[in-house]
Protein backbone atom coordinates (compact mmCIF):
# COMPACT_ATOMS: atom_id res chain seq x y z
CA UNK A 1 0.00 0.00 0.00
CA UNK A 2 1.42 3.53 -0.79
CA UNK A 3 -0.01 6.62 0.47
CA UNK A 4 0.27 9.88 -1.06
CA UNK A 5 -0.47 13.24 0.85
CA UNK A 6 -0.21 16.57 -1.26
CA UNK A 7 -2.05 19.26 -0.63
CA UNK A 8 0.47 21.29 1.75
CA UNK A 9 1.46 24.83 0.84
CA UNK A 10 2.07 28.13 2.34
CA UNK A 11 -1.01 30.31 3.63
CA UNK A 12 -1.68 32.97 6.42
CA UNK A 13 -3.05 32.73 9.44
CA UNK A 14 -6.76 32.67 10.17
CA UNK A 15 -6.09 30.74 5.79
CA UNK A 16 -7.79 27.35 5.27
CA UNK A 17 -5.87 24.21 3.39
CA UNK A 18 -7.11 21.35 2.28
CA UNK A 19 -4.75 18.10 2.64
CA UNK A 20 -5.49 14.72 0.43
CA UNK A 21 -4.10 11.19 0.99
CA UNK A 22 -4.30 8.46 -1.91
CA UNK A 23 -4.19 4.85 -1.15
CA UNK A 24 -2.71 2.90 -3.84
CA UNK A 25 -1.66 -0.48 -4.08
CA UNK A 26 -2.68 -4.14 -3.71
CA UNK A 27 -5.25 -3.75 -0.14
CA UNK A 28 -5.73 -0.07 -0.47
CA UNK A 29 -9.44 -0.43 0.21
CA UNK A 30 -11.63 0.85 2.98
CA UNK A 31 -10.05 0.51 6.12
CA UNK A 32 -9.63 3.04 9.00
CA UNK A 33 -7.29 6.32 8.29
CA UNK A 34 -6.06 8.58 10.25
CA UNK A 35 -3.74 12.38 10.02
CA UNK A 36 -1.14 13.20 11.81
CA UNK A 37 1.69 15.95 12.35
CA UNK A 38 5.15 17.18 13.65
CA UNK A 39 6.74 20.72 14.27
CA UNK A 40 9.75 21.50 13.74
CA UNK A 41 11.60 20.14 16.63
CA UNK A 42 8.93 18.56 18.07
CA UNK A 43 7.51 14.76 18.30
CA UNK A 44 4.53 13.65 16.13
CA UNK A 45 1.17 14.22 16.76
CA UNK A 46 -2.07 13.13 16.53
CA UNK A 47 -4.75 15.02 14.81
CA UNK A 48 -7.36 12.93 13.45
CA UNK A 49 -9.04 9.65 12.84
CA UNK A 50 -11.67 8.05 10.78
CA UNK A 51 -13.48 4.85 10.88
CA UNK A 52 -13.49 2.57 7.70
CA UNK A 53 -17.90 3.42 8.23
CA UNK A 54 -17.03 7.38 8.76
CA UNK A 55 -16.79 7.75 12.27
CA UNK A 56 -14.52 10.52 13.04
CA UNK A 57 -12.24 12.03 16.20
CA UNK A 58 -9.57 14.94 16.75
CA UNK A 59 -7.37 16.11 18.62
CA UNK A 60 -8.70 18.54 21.05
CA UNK A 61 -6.71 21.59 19.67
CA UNK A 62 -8.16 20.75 16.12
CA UNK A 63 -11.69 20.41 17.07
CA UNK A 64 -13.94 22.73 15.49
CA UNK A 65 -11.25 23.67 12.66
CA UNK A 66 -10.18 20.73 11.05
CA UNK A 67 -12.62 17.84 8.87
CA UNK A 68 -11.69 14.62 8.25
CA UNK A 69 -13.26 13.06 5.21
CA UNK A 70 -12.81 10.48 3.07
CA UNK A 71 -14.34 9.04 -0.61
CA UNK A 72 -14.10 5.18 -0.46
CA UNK A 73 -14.49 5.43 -4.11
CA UNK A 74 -11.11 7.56 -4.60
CA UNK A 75 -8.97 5.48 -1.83
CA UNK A 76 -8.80 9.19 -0.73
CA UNK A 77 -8.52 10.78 2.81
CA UNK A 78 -8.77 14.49 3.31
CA UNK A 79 -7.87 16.80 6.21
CA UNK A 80 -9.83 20.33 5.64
CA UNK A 81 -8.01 22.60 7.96
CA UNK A 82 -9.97 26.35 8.49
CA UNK A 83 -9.02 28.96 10.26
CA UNK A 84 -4.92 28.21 10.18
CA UNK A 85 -2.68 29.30 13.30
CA UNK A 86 1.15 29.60 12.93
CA UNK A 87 1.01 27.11 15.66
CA UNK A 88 -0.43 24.73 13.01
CA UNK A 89 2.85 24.84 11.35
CA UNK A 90 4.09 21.03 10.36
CA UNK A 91 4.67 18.45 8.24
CA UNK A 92 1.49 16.81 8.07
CA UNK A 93 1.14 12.83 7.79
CA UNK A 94 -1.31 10.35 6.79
CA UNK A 95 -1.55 6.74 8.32
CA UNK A 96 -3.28 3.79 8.09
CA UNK A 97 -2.89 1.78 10.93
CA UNK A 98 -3.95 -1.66 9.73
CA UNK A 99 -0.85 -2.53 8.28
CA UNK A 100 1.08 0.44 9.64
CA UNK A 101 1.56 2.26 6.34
CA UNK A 102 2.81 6.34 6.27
CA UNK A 103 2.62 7.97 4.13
CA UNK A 104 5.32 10.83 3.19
CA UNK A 105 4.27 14.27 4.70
CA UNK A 106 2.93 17.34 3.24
CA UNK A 107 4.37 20.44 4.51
CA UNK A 108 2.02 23.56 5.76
CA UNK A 109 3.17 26.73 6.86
CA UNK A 110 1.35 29.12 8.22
CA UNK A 111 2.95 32.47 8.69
CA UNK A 112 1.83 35.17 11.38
């Protein structure tokens, strides 16, 4: 399984991003998917989960400003991120944890 996260860019704060994540790959089907991040100098995060049946949770400093989504169709995660803090500042992950599969970050920067 290979996962692809693009999406990343450069926006001020207060900005809105959307992140995707393709699954690709022999058992790249429905299964549970989840986000996740690190700062510079600082140890990964969690930010977000969702069931393979669309169940979702966050990380309490996301809640309210970040969406997790998906399209079973696509193989496709997203992570729609609103109102964008400099704090929010990371490389930005997706995971599937059946199988343990990253995939290779997506950078977002949000400047003050």
């Amino acid at each position: 399984v290979q996962l692809q996260a693009s999406g990343g860019g450069l926006v001020q704060a207060g900005g809105s991003l959307r992140l995707s994540c393709a699954a690709s790959g022999s058992g790249a089907s429905i299964n549970a998917m989840a986000w996740y991040r690190q700062a510079p100098g600082k140890q990964r995060e969690w930010v977000a989960h969702i069931t393979s049946g669309g169940s979702t949770n966050y990380a309490d400093s996301m809640k309210g400003r970040f969406t997790i989504s998906r399209d079973n169709a696509k193989n496709t995660v997203y992570l729609q991120m609103n109102n964008l803090k400099p704090e929010d500042t990371a490389v930005y992950y997706c995971h599937r944890p059946l199988g343990n599969y990253w995939g290779k970050g997506t950078l977002v920067t949000v400047s003050s």
